[in-house]
Protein backbone atom coordinates (compact mmCIF):
# COMPACT_ATOMS: atom_id res chain seq x y z
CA UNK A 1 -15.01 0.11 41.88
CA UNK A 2 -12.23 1.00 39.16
CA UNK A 3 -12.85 3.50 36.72
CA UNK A 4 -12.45 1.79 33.09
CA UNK A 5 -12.18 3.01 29.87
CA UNK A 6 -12.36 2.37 26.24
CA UNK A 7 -10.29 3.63 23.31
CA UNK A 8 -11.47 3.09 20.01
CA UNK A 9 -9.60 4.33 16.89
CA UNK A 10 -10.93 4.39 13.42
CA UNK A 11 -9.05 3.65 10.18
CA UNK A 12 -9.65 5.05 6.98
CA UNK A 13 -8.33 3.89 4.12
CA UNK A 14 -9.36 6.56 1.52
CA UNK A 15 -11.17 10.16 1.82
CA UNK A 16 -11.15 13.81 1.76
CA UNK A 17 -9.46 16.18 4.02
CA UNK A 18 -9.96 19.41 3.72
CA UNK A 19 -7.93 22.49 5.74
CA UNK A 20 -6.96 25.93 5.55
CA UNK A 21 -3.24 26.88 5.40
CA UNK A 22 -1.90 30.43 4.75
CA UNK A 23 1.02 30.02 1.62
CA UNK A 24 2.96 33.49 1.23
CA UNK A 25 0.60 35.41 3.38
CA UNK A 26 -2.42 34.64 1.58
CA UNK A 27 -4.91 32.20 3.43
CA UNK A 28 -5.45 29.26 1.28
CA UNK A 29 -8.35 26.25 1.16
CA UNK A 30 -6.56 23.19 0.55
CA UNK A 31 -8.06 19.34 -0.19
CA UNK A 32 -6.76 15.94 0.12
CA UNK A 33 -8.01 13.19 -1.61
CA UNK A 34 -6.18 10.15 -0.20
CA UNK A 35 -6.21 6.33 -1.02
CA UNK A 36 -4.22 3.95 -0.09
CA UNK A 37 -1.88 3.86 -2.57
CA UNK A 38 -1.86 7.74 -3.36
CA UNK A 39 -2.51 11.30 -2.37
CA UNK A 40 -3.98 14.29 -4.79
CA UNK A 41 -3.32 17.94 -2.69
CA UNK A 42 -5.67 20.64 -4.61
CA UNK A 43 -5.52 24.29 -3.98
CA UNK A 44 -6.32 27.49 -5.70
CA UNK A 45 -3.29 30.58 -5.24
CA UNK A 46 -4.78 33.60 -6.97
CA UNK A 47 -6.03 32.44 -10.63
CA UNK A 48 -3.99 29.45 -10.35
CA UNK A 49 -5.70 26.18 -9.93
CA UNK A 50 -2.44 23.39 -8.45
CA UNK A 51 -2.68 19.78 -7.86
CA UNK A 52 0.23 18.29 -5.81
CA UNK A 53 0.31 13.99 -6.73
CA UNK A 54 2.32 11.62 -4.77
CA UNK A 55 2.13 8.07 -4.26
CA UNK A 56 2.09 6.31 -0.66
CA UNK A 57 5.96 5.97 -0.41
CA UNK A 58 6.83 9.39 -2.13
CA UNK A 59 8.80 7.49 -4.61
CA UNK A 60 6.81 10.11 -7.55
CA UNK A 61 5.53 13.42 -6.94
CA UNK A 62 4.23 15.99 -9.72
CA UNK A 63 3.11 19.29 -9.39
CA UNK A 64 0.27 20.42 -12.08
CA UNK A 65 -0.67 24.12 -12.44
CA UNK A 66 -3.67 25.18 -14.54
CA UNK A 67 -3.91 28.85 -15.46
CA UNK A 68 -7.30 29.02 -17.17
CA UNK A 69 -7.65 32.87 -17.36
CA UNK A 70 -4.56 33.07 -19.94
CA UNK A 71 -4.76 29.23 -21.32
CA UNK A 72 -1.55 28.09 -19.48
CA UNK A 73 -1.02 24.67 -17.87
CA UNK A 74 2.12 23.29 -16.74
CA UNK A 75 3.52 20.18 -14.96
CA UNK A 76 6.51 19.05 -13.03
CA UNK A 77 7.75 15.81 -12.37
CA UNK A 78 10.24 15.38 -9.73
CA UNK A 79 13.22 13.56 -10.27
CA UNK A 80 14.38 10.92 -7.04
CA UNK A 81 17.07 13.29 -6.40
CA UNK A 82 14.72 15.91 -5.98
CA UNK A 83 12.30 14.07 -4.35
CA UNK A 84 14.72 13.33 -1.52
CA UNK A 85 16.44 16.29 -0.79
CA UNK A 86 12.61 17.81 -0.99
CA UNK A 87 12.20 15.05 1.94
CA UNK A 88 15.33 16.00 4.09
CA UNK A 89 13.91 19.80 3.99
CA UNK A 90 11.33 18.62 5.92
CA UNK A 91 11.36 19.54 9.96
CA UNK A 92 11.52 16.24 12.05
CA UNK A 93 8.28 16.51 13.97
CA UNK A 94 7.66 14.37 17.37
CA UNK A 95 4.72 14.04 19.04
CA UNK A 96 4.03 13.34 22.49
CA UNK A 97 0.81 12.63 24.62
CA UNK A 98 -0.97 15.66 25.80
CA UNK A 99 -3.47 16.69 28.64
CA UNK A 100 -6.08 18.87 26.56
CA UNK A 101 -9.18 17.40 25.43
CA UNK A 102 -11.11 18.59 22.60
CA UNK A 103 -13.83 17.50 20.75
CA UNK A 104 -13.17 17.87 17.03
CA UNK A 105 -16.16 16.62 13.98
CA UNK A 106 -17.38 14.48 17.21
CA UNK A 107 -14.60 12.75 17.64
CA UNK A 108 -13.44 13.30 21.50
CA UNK A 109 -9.20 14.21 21.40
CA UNK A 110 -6.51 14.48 23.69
């Protein structure tokens, strides 16, 4: 008798991600609220609170920093220029199957 198998994959369509990430040597909690049509990155970096907005297609992208402690907020709105060479910066990542498992928030990964 054959060994069989299942794969089941789950989509989600909206949520919260959240991660750590070190930005300029200092280790920093980030979270991702994502839709569908949108994503919201939200970080703190010392006393500044940022929120990093983008659409689904990165066709807009805005950068909001909020400064509380000395009453300063500030936003940027990237042009489509800068939105694509911002884009092209970007490493070209490939992925490829692996032969690890792990389990990771109960879901069982390769």
């Amino acid at each position: 008798m054959g060994v069989k198998s299942t794969r089941a994959q789950t989509t989600y369509t909206d949520g919260i991600i959240t991660y750590k990430a070190v930005l300029q040597g200092q280790d920093v909690e980030m979270k991702e609220y994502f839709s569908a049509d949108s994503v919201a990155n939200v970080f703190s970096a010392g006393p500044a609170n940022i929120k990093l907005l983008t659409d689904a297609n990165h066709e807009f992208f805005a950068l909001l920093v909020d400064i509380s402690a000395f009453a300063i907020k500030k936003a940027a709105i990237y042009s489509p220029d800068e939105i694509k060479a911002a884009m092209n910066d970007f490493p070209a990542i490939t992925f490829s199957p692996g032969t690890e498992t792990k389990q990771i928030s109960g879901f069982n990964c390769t």
